[in-house]
C-alpha atoms as a PDB file:
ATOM      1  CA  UNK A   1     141.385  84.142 179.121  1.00  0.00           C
ATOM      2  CA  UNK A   2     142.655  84.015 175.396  1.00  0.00           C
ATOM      3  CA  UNK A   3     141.058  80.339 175.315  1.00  0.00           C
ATOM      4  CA  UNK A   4     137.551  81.384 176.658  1.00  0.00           C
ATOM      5  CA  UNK A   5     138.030  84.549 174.279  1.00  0.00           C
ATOM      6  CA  UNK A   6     138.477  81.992 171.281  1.00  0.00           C
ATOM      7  CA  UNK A   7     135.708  79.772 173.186  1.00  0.00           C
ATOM      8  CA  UNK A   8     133.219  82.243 172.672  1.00  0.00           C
ATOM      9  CA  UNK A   9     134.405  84.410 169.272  1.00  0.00           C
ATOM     10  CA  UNK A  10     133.530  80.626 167.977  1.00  0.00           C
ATOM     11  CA  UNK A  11     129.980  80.726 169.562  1.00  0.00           C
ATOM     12  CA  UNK A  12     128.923  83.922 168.282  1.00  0.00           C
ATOM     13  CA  UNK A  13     130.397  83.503 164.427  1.00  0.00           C
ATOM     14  CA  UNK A  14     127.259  81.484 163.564  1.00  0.00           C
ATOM     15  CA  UNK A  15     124.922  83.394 164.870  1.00  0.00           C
ATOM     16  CA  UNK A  16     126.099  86.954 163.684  1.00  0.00           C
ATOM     17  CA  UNK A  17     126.330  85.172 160.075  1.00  0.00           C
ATOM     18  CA  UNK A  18     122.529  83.839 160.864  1.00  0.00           C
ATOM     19  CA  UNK A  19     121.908  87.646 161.529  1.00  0.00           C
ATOM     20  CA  UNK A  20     123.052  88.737 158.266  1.00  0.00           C
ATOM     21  CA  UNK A  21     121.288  85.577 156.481  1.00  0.00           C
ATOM     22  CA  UNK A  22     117.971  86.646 158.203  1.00  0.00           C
ATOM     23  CA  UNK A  23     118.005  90.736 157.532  1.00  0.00           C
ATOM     24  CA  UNK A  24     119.165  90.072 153.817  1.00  0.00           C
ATOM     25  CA  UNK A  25     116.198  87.306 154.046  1.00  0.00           C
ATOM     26  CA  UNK A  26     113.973  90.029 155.252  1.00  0.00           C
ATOM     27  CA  UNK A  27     114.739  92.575 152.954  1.00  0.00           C
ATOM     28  CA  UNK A  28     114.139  90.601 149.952  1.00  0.00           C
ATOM     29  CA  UNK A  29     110.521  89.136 150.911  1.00  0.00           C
ATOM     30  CA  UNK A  30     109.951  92.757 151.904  1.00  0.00           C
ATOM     31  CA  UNK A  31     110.607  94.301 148.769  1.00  0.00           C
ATOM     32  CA  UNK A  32     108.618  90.701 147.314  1.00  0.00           C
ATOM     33  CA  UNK A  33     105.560  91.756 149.098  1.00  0.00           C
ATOM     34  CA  UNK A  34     105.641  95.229 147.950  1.00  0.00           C
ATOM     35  CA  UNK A  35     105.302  94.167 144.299  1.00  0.00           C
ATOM     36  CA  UNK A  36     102.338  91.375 144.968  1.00  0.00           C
ATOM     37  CA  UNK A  37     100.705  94.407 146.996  1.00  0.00           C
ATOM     38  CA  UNK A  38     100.908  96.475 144.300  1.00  0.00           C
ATOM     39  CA  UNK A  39      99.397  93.763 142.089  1.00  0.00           C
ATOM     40  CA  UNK A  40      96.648  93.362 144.492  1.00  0.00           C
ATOM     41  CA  UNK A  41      95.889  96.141 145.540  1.00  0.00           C
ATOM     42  CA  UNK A  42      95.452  98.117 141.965  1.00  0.00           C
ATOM     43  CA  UNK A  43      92.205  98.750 140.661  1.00  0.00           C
ATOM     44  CA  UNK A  44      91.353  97.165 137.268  1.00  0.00           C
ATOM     45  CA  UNK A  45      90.320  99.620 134.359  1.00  0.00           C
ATOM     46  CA  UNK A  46      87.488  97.652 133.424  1.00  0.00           C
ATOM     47  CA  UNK A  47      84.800  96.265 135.702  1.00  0.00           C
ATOM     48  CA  UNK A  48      81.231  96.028 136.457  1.00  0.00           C
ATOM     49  CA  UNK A  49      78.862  99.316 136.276  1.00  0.00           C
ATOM     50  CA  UNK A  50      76.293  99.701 139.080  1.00  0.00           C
ATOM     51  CA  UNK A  51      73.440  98.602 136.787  1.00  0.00           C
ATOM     52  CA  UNK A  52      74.940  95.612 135.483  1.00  0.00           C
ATOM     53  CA  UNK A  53      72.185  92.838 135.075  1.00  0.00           C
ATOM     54  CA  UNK A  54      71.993  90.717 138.045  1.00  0.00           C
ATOM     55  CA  UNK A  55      72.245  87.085 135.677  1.00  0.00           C
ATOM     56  CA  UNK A  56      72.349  86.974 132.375  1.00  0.00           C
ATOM     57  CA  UNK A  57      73.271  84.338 129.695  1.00  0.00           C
ATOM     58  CA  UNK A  58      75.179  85.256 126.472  1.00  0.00           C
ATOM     59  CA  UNK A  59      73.712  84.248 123.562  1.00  0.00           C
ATOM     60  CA  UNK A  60      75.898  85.331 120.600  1.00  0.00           C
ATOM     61  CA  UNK A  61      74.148  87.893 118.523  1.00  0.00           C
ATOM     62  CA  UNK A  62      76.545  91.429 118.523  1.00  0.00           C
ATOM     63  CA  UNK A  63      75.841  94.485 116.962  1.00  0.00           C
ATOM     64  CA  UNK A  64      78.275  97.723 116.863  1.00  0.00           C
ATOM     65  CA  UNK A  65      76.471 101.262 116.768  1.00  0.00           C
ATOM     66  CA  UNK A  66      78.364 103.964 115.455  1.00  0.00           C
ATOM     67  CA  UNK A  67      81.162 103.286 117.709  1.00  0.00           C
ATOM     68  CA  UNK A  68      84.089 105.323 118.069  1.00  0.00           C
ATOM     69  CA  UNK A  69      87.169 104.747 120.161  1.00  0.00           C
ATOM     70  CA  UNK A  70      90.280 106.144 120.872  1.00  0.00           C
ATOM     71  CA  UNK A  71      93.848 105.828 122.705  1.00  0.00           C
ATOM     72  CA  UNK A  72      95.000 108.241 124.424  1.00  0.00           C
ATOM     73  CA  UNK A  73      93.124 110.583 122.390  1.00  0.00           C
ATOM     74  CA  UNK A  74      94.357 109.304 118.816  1.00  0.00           C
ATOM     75  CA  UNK A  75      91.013 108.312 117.066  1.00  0.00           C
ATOM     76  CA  UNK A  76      91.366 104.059 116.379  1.00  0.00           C
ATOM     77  CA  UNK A  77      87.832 103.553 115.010  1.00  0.00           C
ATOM     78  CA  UNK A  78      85.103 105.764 113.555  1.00  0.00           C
ATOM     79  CA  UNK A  79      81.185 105.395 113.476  1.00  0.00           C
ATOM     80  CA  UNK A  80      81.696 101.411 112.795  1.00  0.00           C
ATOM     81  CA  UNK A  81      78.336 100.202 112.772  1.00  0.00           C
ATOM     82  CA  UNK A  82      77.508  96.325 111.786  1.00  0.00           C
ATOM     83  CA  UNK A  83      75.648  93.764 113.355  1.00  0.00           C
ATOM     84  CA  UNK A  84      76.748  89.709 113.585  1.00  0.00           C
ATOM     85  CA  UNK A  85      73.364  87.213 114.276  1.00  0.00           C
ATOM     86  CA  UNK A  86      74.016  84.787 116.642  1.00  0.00           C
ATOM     87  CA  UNK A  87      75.450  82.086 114.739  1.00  0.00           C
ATOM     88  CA  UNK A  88      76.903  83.548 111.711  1.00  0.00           C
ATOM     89  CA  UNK A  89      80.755  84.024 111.207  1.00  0.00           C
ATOM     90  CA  UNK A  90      81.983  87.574 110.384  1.00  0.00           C
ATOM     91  CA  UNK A  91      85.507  88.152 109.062  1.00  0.00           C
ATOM     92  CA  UNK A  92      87.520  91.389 108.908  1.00  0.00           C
ATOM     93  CA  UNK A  93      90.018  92.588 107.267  1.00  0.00           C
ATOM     94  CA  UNK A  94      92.255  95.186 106.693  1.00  0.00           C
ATOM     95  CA  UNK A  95      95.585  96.945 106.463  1.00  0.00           C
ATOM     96  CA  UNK A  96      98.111  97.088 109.031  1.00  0.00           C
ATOM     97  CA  UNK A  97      96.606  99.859 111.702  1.00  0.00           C
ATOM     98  CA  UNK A  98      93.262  99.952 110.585  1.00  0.00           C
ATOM     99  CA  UNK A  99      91.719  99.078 114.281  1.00  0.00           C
ATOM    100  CA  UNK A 100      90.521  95.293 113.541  1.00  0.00           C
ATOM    101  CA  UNK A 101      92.157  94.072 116.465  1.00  0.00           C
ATOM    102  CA  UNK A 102      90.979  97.283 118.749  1.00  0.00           C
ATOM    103  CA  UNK A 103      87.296  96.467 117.001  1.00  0.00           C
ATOM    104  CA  UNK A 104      87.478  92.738 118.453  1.00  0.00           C
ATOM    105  CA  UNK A 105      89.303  93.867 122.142  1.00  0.00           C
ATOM    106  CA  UNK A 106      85.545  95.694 122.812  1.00  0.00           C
ATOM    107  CA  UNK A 107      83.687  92.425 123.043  1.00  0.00           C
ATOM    108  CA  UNK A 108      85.321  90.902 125.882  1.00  0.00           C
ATOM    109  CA  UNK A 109      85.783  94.278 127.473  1.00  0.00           C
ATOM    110  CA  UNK A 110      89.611  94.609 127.477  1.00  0.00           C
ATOM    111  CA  UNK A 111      89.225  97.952 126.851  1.00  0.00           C
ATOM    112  CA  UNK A 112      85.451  99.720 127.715  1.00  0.00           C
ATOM    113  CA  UNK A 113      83.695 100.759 124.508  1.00  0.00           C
ATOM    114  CA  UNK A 114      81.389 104.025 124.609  1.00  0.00           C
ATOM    115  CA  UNK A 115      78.390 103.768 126.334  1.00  0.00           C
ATOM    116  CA  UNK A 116      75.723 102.574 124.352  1.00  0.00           C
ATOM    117  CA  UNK A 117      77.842 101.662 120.978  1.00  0.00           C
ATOM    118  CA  UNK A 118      78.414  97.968 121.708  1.00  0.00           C
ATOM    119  CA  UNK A 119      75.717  95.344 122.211  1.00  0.00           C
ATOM    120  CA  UNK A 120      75.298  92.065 122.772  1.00  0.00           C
ATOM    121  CA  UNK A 121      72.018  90.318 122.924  1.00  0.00           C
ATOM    122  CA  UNK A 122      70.642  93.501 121.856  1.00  0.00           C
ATOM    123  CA  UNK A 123      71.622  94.299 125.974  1.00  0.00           C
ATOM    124  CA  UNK A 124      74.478  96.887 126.111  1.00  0.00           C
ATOM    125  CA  UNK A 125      77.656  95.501 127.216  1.00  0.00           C
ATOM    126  CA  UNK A 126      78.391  97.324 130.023  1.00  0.00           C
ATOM    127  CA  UNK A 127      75.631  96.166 131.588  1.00  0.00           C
ATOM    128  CA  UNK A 128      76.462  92.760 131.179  1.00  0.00           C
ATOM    129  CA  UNK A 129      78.005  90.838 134.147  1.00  0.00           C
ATOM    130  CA  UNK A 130      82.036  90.640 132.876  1.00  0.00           C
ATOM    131  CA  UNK A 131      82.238  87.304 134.383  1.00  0.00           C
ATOM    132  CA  UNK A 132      79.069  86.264 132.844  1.00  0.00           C
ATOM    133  CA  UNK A 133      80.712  87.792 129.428  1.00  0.00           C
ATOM    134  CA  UNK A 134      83.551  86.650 129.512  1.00  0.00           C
ATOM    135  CA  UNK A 135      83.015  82.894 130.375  1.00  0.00           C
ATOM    136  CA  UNK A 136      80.965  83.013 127.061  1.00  0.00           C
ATOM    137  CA  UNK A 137      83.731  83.790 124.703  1.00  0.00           C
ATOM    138  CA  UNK A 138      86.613  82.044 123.388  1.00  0.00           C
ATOM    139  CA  UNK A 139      89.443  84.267 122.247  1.00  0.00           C
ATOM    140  CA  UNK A 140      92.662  84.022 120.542  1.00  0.00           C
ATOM    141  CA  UNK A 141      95.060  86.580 120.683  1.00  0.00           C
ATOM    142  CA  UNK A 142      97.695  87.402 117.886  1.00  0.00           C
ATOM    143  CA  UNK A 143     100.109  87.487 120.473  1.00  0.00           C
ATOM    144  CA  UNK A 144      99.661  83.860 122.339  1.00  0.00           C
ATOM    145  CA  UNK A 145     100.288  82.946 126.252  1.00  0.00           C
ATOM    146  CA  UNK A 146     100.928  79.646 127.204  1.00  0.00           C
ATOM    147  CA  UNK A 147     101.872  78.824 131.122  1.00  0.00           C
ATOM    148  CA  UNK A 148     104.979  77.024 131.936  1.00  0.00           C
ATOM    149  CA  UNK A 149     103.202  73.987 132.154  1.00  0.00           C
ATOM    150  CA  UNK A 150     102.467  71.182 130.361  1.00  0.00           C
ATOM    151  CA  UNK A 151     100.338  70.479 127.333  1.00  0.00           C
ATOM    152  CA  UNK A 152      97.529  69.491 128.676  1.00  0.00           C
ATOM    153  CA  UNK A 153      97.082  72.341 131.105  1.00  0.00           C
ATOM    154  CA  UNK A 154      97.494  74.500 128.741  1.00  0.00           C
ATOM    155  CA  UNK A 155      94.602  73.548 126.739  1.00  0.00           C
ATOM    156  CA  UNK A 156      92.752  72.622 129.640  1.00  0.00           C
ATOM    157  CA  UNK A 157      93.334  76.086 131.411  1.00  0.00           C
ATOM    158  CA  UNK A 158      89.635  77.644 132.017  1.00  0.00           C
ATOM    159  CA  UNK A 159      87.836  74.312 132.320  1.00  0.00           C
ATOM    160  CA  UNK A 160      87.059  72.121 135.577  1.00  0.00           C
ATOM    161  CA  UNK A 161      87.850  68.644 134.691  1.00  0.00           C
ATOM    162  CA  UNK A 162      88.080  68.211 131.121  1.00  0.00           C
ATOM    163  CA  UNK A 163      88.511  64.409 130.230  1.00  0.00           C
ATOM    164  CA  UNK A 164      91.463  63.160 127.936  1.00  0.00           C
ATOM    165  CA  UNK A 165      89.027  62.836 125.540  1.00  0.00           C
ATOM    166  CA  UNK A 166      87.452  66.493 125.402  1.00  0.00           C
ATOM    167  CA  UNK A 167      91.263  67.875 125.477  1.00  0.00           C
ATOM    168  CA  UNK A 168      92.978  64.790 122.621  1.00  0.00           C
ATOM    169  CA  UNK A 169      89.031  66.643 120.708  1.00  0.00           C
ATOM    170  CA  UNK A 170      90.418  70.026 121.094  1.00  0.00           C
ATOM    171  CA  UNK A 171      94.176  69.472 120.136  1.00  0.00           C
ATOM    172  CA  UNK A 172      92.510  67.979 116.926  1.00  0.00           C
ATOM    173  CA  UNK A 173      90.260  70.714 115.893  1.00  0.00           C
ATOM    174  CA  UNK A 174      93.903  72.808 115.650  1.00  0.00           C
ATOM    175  CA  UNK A 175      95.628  70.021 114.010  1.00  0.00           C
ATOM    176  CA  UNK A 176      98.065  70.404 117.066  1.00  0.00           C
ATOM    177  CA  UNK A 177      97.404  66.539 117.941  1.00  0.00           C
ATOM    178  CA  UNK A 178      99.732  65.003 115.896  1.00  0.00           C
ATOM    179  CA  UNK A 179     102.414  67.220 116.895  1.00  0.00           C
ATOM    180  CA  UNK A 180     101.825  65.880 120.583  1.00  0.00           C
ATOM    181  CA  UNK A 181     101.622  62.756 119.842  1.00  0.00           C
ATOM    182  CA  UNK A 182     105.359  62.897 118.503  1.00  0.00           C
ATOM    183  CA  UNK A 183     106.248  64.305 121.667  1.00  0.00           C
ATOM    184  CA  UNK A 184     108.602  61.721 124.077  1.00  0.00           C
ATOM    185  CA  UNK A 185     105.996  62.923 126.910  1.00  0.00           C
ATOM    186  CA  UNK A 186     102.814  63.748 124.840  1.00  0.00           C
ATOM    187  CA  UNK A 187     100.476  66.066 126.537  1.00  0.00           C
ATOM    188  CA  UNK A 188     102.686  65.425 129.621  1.00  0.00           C
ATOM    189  CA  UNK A 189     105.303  67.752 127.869  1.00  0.00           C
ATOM    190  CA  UNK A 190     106.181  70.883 129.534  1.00  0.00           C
ATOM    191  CA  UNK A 191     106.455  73.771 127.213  1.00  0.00           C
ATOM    192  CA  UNK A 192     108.781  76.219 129.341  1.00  0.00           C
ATOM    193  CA  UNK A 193     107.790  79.106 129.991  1.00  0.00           C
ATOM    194  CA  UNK A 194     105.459  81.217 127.533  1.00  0.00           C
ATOM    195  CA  UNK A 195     105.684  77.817 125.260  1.00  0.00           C
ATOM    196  CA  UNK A 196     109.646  78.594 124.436  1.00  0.00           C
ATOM    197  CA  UNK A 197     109.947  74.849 123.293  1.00  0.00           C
ATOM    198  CA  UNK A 198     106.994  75.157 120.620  1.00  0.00           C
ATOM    199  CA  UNK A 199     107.132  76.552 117.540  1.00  0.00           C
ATOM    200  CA  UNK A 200     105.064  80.070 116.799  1.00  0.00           C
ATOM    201  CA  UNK A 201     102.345  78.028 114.769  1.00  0.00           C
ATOM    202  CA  UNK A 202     102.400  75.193 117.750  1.00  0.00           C
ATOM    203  CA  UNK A 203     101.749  77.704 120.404  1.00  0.00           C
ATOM    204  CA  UNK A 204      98.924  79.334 117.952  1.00  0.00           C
ATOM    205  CA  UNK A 205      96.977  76.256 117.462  1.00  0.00           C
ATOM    206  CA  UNK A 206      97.420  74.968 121.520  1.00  0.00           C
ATOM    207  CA  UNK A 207      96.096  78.262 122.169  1.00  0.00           C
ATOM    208  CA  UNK A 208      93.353  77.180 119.740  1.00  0.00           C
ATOM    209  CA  UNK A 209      92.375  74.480 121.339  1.00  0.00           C
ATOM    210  CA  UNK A 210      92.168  75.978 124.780  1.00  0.00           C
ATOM    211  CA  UNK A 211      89.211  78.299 123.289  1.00  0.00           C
ATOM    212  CA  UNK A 212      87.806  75.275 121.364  1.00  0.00           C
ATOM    213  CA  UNK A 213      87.764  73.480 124.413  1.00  0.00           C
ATOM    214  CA  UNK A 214      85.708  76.137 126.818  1.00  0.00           C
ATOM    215  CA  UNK A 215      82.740  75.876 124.113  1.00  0.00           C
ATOM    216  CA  UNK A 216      82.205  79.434 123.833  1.00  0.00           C
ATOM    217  CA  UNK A 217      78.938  81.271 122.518  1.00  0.00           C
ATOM    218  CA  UNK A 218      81.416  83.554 120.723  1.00  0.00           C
ATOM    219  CA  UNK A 219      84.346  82.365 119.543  1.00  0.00           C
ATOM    220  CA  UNK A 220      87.285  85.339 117.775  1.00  0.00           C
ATOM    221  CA  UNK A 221      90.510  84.359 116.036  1.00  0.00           C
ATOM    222  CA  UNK A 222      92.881  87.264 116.150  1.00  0.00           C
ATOM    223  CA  UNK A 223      95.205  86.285 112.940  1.00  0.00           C
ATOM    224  CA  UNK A 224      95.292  82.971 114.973  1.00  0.00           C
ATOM    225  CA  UNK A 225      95.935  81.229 111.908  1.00  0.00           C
ATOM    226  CA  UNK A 226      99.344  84.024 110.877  1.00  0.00           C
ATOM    227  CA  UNK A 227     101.711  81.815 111.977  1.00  0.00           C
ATOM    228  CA  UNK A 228     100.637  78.285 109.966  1.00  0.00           C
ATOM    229  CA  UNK A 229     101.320  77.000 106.686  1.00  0.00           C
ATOM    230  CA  UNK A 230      98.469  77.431 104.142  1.00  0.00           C
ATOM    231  CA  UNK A 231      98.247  73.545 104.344  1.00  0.00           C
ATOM    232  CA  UNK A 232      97.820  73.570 107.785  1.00  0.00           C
ATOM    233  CA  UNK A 233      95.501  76.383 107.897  1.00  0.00           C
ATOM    234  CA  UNK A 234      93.090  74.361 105.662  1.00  0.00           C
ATOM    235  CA  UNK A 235      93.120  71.528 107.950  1.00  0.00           C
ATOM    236  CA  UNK A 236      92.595  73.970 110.920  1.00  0.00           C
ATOM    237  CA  UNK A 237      89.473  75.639 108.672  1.00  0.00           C
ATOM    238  CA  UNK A 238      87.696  72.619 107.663  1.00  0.00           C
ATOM    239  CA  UNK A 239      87.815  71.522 111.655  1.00  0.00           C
ATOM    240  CA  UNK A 240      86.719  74.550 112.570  1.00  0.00           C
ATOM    241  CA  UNK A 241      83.739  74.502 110.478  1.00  0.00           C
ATOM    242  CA  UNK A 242      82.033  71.899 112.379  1.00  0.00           C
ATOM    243  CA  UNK A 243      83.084  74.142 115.706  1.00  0.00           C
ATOM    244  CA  UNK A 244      81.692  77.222 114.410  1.00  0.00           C
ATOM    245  CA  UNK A 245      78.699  75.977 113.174  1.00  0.00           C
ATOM    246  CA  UNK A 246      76.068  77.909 115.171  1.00  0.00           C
ATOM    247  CA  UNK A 247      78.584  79.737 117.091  1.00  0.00           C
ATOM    248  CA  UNK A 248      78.930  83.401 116.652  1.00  0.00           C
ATOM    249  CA  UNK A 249      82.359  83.750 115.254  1.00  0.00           C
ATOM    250  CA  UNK A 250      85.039  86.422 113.929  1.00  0.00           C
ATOM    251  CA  UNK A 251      87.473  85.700 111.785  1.00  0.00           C
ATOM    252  CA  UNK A 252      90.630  88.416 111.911  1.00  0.00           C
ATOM    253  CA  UNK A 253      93.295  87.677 108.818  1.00  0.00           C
ATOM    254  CA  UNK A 254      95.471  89.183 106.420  1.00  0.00           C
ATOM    255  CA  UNK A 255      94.709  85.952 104.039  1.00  0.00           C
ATOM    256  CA  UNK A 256      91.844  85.728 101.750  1.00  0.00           C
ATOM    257  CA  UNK A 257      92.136  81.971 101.784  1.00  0.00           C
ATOM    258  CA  UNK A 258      91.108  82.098 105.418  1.00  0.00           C
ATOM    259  CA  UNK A 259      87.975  84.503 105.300  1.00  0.00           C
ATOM    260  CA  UNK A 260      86.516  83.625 102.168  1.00  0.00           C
ATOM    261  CA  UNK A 261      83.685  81.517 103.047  1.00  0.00           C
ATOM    262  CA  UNK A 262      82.521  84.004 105.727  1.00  0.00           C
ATOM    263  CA  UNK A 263      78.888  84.874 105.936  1.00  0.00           C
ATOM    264  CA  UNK A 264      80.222  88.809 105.430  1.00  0.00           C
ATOM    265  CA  UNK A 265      83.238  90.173 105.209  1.00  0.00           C
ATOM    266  CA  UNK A 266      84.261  93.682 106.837  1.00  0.00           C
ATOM    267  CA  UNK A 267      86.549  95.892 105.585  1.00  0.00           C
ATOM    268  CA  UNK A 268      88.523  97.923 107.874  1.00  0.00           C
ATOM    269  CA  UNK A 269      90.392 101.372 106.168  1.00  0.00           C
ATOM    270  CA  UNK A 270      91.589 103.878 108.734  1.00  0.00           C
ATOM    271  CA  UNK A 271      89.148 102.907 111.463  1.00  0.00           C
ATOM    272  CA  UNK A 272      86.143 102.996 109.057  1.00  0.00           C
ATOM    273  CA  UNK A 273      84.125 100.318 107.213  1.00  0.00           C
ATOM    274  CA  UNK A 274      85.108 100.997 103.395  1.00  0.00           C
ATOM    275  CA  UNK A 275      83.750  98.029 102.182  1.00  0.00           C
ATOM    276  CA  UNK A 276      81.149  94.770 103.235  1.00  0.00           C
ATOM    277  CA  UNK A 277      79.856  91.980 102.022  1.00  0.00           C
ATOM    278  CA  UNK A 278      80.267  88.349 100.828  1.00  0.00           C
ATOM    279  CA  UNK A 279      83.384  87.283  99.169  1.00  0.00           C
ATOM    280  CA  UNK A 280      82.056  86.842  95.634  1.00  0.00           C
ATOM    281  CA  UNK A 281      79.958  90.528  95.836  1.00  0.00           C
ATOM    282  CA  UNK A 282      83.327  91.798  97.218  1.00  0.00           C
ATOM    283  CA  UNK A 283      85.545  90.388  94.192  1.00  0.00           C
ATOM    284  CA  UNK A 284      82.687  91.804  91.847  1.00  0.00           C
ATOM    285  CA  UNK A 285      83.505  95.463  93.328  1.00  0.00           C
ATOM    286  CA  UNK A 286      86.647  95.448  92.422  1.00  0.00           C
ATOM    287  CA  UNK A 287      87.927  97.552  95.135  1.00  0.00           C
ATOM    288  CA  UNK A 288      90.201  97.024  98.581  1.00  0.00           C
ATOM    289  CA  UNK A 289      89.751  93.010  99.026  1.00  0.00           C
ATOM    290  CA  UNK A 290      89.429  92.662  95.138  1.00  0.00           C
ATOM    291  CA  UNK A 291      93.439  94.076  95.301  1.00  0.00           C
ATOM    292  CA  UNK A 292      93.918  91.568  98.290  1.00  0.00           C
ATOM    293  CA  UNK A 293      92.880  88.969  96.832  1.00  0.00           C
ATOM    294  CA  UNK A 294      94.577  89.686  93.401  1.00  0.00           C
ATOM    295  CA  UNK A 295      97.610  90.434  95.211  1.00  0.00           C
ATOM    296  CA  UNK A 296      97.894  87.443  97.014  1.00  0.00           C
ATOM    297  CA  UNK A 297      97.230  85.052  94.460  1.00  0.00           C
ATOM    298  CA  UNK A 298     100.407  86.393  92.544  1.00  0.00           C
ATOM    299  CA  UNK A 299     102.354  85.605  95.693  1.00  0.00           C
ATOM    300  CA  UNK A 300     101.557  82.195  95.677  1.00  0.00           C
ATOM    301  CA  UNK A 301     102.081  82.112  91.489  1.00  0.00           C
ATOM    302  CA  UNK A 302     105.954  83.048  92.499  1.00  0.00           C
ATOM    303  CA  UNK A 303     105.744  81.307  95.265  1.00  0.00           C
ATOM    304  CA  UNK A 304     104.717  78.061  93.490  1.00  0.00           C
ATOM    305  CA  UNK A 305     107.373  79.267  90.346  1.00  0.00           C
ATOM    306  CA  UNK A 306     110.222  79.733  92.671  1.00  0.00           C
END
């Protein structure tokens, strides 16, 4: 009897261990699929209205009427009203707080603007498809995502098939090629995840690219350019000249250098337009952006001193 005993204790050790390997198993994908189902099963904030346009095709021109937003009640922007022609590039800037990236958030609908305050096309933008919108604009966050994948994918995310040659284009525009190209793997490099092997201004201008790349109608740069040298940022401008040419673009800095040659310049104070026009009528004010500009040139005099 004590033999069979042993006999079978030895049978049934596996398979009670199994058990406990299964229901821990179980438990985990359980509370797994609890989080994806709350991921799919939530109900974006933004989405199409009832009237939304059956087709429609973006074609660049935007125009702000007296719009006024707020979050969570705390007023962002107030009665902005200003108009960009399809084409032209706009630049704004501003303090700290003053709602410029809020103001450029509205176009692709991350957050809904007021009915009636934001159009595009001279068509208001809610009743735009948001697929249809959004395939038509390239932006670039302050704050930039890459995947966990490699180079090229990055750039490439958004875009069925690129060639090598469409993505090695793109990589130049942002002056990010010749960083790759010192790279053991090239674009074959992985970047870890959210690009924790690039440096802030490497991830800025691959995230560059990857908006160059989708050929957008509308193309906004969110400080893209905050993280680069000022030598690099020219190289990055004068590229981006050719790309912008008859492209609706905005230009969001804190540098003079980079908005300068803007059609018109926007000046954001509080949430309200203080100031507008080109960078020479601006300097000839002598108000906000004359300061800027003042102020930033005696940087780079102690800068250059130091």
């Amino acid at each position: 009897d004590f033999v069979a005993f042993n006999v079978y204790l030895g049978r049934l050790t596996w398979p009670m261990i199994a058990l406990g390997w299964v229901v821990n198993l179980l438990e985990r994908g359980r509370a797994s699929m609890q989080r994806l189902n709350y991921i799919l099963d939530a109900v974006p904030d933004v989405s199409d209205e009832a009237d939304v346009l059956p087709q429609f095709e973006v074609q660049g021109s935007i125009e702000f009427r007296n719009l006024s937003f707020s979050y969570n009640g705390t007023p962002t922007l107030r009665n902005v009203s200003f108009g960009i022609p399809k084409g032209k590039t706009v630049a704004i800037v501003g303090a700290t707080g003053a709602g410029k990236s809020t103001l450029v958030q509205l176009i692709p609908r991350l957050y809904n603007a007021p009915p009636n305050s934001l159009f595009i096309d001279g068509v208001p933008i809610e009743r735009i498809p948001l697929a249809s919108l959004r395939r038509a604009i390239g932006f670039i966050p302050q704050d930039t995502f890459l995947f966990g994948e490699t180079i090229r994918e990055n750039i490439a995310f958004g875009v069925a098939s690129p060639t090598q040659a469409e993505i090695q284009r793109a990589a130049e525009i942002s002056n990010i090629d010749t960083d790759v190209q010192s790279f053991p793997m090239k674009y074959e490099t992985i970047v870890g995840e959210r690009g924790i092997t690039l440096s802030g201004g490497q991830k800025q201008r691959t995230a560059i690219s990857r908006a160059v790349i989708r050929d957008p109608k509308i193309l906004i740069l969110d400080d893209a350019l905050s993280s680069v040298d000022t030598y690099t940022e020219e190289q990055i401008l004068h590229e981006l000249k050719q790309v912008m040419r008859g492209r609706t673009s905005i230009l969001i800095s804190h540098r003079v250098s980079t908005v300068k040659e803007a059609d018109e310049i926007i000046v954001l104070d509080k949430g309200k337009i203080v100031e507008r026009g080109t960078h020479a009528e601006l300097l000839g004010r002598d108000g906000y952006y004359a300061e800027l500009h003042r102020r930033q040139l005696l940087e780079e005099e102690l800068a250059v001193s130091e």
